[in-house]
Protein backbone atom coordinates (compact mmCIF):
# COMPACT_ATOMS: atom_id res chain seq x y z
CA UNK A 1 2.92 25.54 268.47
CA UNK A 2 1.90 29.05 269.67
CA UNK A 3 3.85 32.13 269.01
CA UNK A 4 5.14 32.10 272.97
CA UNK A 5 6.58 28.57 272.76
CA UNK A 6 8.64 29.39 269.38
CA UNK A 7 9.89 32.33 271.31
CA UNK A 8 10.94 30.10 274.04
CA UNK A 9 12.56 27.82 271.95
CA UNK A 10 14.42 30.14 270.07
CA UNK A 11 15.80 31.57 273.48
CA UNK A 12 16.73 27.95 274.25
CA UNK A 13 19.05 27.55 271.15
CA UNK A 14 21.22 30.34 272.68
CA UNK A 15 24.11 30.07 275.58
CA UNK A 16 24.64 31.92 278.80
CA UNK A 17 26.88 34.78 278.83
CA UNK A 18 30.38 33.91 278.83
CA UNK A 19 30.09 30.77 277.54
CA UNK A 20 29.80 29.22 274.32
CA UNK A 21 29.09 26.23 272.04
CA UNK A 22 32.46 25.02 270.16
CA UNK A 23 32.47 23.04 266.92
CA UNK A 24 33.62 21.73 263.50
CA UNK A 25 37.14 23.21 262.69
CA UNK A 26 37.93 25.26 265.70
CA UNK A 27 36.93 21.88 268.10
CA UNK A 28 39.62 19.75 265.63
CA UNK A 29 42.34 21.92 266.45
CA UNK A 30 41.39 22.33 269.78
CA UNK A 31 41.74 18.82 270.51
CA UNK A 32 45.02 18.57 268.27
CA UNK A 33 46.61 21.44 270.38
CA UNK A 34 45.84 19.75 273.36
CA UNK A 35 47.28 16.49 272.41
CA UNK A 36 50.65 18.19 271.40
CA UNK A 37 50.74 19.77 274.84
CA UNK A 38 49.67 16.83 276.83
CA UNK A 39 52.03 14.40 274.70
CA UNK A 40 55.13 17.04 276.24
CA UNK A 41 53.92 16.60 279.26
CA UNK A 42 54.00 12.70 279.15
CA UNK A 43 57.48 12.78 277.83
CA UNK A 44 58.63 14.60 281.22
CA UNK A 45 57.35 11.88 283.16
CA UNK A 46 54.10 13.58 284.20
CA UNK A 47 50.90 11.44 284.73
CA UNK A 48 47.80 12.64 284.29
CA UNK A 49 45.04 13.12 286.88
CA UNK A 50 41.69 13.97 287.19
CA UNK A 51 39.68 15.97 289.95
CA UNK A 52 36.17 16.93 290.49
CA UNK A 53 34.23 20.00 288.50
CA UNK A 54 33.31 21.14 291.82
CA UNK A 55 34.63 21.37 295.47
CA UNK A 56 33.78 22.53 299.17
CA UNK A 57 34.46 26.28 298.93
CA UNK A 58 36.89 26.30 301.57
CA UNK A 59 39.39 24.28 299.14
CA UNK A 60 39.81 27.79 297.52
CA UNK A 61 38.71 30.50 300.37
CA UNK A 62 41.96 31.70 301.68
CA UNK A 63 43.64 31.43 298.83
CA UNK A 64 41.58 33.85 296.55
CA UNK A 65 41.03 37.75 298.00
CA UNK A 66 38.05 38.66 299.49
CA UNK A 67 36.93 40.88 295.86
CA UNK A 68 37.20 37.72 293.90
CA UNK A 69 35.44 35.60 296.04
CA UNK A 70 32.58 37.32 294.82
CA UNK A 71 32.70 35.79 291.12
CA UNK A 72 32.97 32.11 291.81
CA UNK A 73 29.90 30.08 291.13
CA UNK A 74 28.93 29.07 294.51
CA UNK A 75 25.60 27.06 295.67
CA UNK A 76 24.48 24.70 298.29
CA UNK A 77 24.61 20.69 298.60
CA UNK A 78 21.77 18.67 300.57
CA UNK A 79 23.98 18.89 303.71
CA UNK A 80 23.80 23.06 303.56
CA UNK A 81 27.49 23.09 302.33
CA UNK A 82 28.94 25.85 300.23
CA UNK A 83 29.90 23.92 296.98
CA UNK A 84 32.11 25.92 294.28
CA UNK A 85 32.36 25.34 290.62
CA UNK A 86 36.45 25.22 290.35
CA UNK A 87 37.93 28.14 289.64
CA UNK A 88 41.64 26.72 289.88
CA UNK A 89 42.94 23.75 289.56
CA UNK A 90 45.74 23.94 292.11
CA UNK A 91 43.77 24.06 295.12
CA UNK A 92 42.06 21.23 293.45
CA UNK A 93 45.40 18.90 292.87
CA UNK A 94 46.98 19.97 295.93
CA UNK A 95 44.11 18.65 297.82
CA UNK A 96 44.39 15.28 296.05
CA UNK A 97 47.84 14.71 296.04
CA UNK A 98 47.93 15.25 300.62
CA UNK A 99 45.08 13.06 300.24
CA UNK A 100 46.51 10.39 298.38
CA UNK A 101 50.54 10.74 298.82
CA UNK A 102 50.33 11.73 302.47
CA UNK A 103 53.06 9.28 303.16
CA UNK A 104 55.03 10.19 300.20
CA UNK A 105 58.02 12.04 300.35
CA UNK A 106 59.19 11.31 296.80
CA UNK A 107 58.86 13.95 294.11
CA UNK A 108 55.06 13.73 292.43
CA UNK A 109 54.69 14.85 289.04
CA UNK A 110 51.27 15.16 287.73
CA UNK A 111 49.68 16.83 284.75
CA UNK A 112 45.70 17.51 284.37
CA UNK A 113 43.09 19.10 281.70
CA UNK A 114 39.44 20.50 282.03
CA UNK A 115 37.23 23.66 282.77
CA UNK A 116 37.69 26.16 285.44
CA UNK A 117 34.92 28.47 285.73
CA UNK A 118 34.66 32.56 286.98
CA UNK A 119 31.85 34.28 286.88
CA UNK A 120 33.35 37.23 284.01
CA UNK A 121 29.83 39.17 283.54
CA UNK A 122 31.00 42.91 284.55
CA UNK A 123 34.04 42.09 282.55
CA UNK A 124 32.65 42.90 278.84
CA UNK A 125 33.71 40.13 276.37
CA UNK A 126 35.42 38.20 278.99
CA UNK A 127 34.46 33.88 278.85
CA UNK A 128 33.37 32.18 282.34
CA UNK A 129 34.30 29.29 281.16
CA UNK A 130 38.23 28.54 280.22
CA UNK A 131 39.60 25.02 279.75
CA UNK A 132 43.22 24.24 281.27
CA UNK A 133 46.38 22.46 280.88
CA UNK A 134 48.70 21.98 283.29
CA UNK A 135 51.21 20.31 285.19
CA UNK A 136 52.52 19.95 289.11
CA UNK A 137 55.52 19.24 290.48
CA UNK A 138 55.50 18.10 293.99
CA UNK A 139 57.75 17.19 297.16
CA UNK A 140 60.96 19.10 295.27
CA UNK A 141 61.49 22.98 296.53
CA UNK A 142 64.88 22.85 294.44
CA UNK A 143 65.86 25.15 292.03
CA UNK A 144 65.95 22.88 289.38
CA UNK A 145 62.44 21.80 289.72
CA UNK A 146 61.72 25.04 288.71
CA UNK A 147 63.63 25.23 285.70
CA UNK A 148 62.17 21.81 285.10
CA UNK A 149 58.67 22.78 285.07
CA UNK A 150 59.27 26.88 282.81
CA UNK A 151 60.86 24.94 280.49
CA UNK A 152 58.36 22.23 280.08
CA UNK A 153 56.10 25.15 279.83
CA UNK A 154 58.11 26.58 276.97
CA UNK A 155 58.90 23.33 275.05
CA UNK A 156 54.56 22.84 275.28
CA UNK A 157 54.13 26.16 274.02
CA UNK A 158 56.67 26.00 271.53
CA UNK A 159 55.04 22.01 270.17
CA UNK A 160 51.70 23.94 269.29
CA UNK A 161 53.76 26.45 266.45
CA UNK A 162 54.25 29.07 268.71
CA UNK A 163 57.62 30.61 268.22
CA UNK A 164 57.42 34.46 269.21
CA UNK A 165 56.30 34.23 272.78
CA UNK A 166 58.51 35.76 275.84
CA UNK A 167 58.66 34.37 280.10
CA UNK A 168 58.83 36.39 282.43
CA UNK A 169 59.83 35.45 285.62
CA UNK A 170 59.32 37.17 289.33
CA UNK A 171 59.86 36.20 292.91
CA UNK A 172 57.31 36.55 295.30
CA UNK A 173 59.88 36.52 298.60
CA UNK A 174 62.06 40.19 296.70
CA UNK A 175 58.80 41.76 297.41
CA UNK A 176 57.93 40.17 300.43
CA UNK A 177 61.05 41.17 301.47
CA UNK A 178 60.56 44.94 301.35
CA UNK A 179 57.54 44.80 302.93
CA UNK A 180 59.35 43.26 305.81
CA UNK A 181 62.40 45.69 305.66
CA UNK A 182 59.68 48.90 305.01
CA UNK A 183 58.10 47.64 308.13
CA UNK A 184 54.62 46.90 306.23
CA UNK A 185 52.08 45.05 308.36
CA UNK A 186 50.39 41.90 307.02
CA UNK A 187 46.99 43.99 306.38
CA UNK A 188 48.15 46.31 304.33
CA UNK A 189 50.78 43.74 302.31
CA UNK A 190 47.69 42.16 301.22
CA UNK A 191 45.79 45.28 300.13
CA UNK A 192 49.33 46.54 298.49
CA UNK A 193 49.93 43.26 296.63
CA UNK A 194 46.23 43.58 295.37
CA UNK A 195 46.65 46.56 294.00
CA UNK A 196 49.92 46.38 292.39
CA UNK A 197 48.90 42.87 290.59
CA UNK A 198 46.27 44.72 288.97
CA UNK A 199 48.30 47.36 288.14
CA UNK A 200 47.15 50.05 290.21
CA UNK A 201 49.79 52.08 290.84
CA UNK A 202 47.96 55.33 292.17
CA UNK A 203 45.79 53.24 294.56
CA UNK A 204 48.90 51.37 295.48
CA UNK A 205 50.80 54.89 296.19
CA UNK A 206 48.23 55.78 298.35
CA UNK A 207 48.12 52.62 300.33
CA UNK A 208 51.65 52.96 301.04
CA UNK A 209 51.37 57.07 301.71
CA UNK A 210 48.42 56.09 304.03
CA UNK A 211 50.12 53.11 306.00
CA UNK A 212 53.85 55.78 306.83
CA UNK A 213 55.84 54.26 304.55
CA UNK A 214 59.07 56.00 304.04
CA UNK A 215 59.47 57.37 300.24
CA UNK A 216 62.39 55.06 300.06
CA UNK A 217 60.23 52.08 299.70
CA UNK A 218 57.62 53.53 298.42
CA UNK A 219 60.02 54.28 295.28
CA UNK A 220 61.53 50.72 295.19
CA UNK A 221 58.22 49.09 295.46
CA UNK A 222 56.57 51.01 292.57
CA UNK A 223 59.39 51.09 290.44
CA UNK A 224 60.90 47.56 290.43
CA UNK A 225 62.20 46.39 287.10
CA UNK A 226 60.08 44.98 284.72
CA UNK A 227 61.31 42.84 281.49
CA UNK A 228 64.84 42.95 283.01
CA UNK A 229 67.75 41.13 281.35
CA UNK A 230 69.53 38.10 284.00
CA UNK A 231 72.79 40.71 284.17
CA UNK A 232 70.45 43.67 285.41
CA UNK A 233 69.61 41.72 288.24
CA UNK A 234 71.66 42.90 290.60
CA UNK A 235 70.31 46.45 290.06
CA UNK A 236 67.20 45.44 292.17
CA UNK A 237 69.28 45.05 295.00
CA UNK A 238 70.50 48.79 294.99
CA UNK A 239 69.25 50.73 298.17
CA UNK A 240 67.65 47.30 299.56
CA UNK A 241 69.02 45.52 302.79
CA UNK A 242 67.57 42.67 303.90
CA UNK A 243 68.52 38.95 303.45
CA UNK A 244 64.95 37.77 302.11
CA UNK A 245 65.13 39.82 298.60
CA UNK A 246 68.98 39.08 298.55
CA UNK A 247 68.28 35.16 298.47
CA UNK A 248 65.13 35.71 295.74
CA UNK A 249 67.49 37.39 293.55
CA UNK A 250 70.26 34.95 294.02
CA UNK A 251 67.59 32.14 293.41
CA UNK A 252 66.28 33.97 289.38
CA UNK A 253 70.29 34.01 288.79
CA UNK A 254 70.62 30.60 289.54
CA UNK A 255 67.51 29.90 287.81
CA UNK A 256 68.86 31.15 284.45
CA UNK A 257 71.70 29.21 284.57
CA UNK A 258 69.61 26.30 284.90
CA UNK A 259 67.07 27.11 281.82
CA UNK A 260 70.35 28.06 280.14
CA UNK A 261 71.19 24.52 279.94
CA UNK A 262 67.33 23.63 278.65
CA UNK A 263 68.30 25.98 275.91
CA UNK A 264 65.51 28.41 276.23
CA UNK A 265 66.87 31.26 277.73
CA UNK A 266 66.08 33.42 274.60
CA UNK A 267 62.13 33.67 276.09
CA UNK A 268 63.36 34.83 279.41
CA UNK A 269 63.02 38.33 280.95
CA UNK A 270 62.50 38.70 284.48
CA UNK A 271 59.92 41.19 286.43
CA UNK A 272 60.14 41.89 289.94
CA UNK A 273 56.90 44.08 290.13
CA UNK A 274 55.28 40.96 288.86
CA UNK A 275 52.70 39.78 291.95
CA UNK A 276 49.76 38.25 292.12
CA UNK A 277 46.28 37.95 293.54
CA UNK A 278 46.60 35.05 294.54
CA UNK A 279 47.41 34.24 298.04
CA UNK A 280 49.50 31.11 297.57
CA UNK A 281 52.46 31.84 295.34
CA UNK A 282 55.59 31.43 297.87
CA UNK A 283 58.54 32.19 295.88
CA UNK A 284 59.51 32.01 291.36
CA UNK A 285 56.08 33.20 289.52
CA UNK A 286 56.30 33.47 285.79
CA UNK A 287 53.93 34.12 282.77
CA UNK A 288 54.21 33.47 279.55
CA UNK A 289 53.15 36.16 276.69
CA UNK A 290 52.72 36.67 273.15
CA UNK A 291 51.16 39.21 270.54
CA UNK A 292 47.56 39.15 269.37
CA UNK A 293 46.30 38.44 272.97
CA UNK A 294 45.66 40.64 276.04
CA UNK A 295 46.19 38.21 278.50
CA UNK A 296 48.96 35.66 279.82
CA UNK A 297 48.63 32.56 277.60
CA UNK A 298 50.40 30.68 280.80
CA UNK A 299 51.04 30.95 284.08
CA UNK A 300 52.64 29.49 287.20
CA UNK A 301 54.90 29.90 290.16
CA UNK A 302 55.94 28.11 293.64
CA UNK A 303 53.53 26.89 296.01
CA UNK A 304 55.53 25.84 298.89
CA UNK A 305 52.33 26.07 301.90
CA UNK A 306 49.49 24.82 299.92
CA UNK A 307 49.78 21.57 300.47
CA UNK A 308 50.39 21.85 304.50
CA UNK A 309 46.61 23.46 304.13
CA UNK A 310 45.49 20.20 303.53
CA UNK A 311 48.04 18.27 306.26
CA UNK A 312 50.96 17.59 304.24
CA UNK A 313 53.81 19.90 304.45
CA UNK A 314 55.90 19.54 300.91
CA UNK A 315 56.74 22.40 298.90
CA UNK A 316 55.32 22.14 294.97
CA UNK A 317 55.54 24.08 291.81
CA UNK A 318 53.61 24.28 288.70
CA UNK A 319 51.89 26.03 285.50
CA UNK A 320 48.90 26.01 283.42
CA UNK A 321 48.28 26.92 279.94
CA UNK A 322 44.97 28.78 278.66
CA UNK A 323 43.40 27.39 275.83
CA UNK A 324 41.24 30.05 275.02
CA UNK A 325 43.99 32.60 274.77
CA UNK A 326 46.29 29.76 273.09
CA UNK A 327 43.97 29.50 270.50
CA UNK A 328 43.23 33.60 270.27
CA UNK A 329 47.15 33.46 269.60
CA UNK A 330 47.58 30.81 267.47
CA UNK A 331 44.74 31.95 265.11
CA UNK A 332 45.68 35.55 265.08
CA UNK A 333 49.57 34.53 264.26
CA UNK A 334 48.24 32.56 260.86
CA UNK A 335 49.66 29.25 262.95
CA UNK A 336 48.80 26.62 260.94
CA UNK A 337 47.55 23.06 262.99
CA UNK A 338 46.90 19.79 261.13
CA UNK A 339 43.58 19.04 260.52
CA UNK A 340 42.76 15.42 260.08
CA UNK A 341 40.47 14.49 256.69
CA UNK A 342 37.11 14.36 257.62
CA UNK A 343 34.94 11.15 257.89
CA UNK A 344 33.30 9.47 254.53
CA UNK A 345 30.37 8.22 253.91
CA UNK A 346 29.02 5.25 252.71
CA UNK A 347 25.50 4.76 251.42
CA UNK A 348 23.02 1.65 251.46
CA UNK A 349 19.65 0.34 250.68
CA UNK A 350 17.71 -2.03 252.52
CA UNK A 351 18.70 -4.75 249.72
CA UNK A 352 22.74 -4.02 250.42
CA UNK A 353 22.95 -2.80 253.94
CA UNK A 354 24.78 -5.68 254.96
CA UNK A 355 27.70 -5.95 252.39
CA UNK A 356 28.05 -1.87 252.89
CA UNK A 357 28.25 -2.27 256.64
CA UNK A 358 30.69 -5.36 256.32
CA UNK A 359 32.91 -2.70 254.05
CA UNK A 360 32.58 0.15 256.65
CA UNK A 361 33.42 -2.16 259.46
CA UNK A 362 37.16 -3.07 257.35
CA UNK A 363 37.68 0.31 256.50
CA UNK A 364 37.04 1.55 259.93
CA UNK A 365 39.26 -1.17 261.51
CA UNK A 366 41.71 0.07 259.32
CA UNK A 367 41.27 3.32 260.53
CA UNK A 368 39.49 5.39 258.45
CA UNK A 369 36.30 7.22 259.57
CA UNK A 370 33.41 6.07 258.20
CA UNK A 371 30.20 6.93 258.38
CA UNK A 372 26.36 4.62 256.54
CA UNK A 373 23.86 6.86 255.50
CA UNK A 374 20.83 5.34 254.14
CA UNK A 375 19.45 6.13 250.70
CA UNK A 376 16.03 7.70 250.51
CA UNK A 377 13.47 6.00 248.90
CA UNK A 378 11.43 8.80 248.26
């Protein structure tokens, strides 16, 4: 082998950025952290369902901005069509369930696992590759779907050994309805929301300077509460007059009440600045966060006009868990997750291979892990 094709093949043995190989230990409790969540899941009368690792890219097109369009992984089938590696799974499901309930007006709950993918590279230290949990709940825009589907989130969260974790909760339609009362065109509510979900305030200052907005709103819409208690709610309503925001506030009250009969109203806080880049979120949005991780270790919110994208007009809601930042958390807090015993091994000669296999095959059926490993002779 010549000194070129060793340096291949050591090039070989590496990944791609942003992804990575996942093994021994870490790949245990990755699967036993899934199981807990899935097994929640399954006792809230969600079944599980499975959709493809890629899609046409107009599944996802209007509901991602035009800046993150850019880092999906996007090529070309035989037929010349633009073919996305997911990126989201509720596109995905919502696409499935007009498909296959289209006649269904009963409430569908489904749950799902797998990979979504986003090209991270200008993001330093940043995977393209996360896997997913999550649930949906479709064909019920009530408030109590909602509480049913946070506080399935929580009870997931909390069946992994997570314990010091807070919600917070927003409402898409409170801001929505500023914008309407400020007078904010559909243009600029786009750029605005962009700017503020990423936490922008100066650009989003100057959006709103740029488009006439009076300093009123400009004020309310920079300065909404964040990590508010369910009795400061009200506050958010001070200086604003339209019915839109009044009925989204009304709606996180209610809310509480609900997930105060779950028993979990100890993780809740609510944000109202909380928005998101995403183009499909209709009403409750919420996020789940905890220490020793960056990021949201769950989302979700209301969907209630995805599914009439795809010809079936039902409103939905639903979350997802990260298991990349799970984990991040779950290590970093010292959380400890069963490991199962690893596999024995049994060892044989050509003169007693069958009475060692016939002993492997009992202790395996009664469900230990076994593996033969032949002697060497040499």
């Amino acid at each position: 082998m010549n000194l070129a094709t060793k340096k291949m093949n050591r090039e070989l043995v590496h990944t791609p950025d942003g992804v990575r190989d996942i093994y021994g230990r870490e790949c245990s409790d990755r699967s036993t952290v899934k199981h807990r969540i899935k097994e929640i899941m399954k006792r809230f009368g969600y079944s599980n369902i499975t959709t493809p690792t890629f899609e046409f890219f107009e599944v996802f097109a209007k509901e991602i901005s035009q800046e993150n369009s850019k880092d999906l992984y996007k090529f070309f089938d035989n037929d010349g069509s633009t073919i996305v590696l997911r990126p989201d799974f509720t596109p995905s499901v919502a696409r499935c369930i007009a498909k296959y309930f289209m006649e269904n007006d009963d409430s569908v709950r489904i749950c799902y696992s797998g990979n979504t993918f986003t090209n991270n590279h200008r993001l330093q230290g940043k995977m393209s590759e996360h896997t997913q949990l999550g649930a949906e709940l479709m064909c019920d825009g009530s408030v109590y779907a909602d509480a049913e589907i946070i506080a399935m989130m929580i009870q997931s969260l909390e069946e992994t050994g997570l314990k010091d974790f807070q919600v917070t909760i927003g409402e898409a339609d409170y801001y929505r309805g500023i914008c309407e009362e400020a007078k904010i065109d559909e243009a600029t509510e786009i750029e605005l929301r962009d700017a503020i979900s990423g936490k922008n305030y100066f650009a989003a200052e100057k959006i709103l300077i740029d488009a006439g907005v009076e300093d009123k709103y400009i004020n309310i819409l920079l300065n909404s509460p964040d990590f508010a208690k369910a009795n400061e709610l009200d506050n958010a309503l001070i200086n604003v007059n339209n019915k839109r925001s009044s009925s989204a506030i009304a709606h996180l009250k209610s809310l509480y009440q609900k997930l105060k009969i779950y028993g979990v109203e100890k993780y809740i806080s609510f944000d109202l600045s909380m928005l998101s880049p995403l183009n499909y979120y209709t009403g409750v949005m919420f996020r789940a966060y905890t220490y020793g991780v960056g990021d949201a270790i769950a989302t979700g919110g209301r969907y209630d006009t995805l599914l009439s994208k795809f010809g079936k007009d039902a409103p939905a809601i639903g979350f997802m868990v990260d298991l990349e930042y799970l984990m991040k958390a779950l290590y970093s807090q010292k959380i400890n997750i069963p490991f199962a015993e690893g596999h024995q091994t049994l060892y044989f000669t050509d003169d007693n291979y069958e009475e060692i296999l016939q002993k492997a095959r009992k202790l395996r059926n009664a469900g230990y892990y076994v593996a033969l490993e032949k002697i060497s002779e040499s």
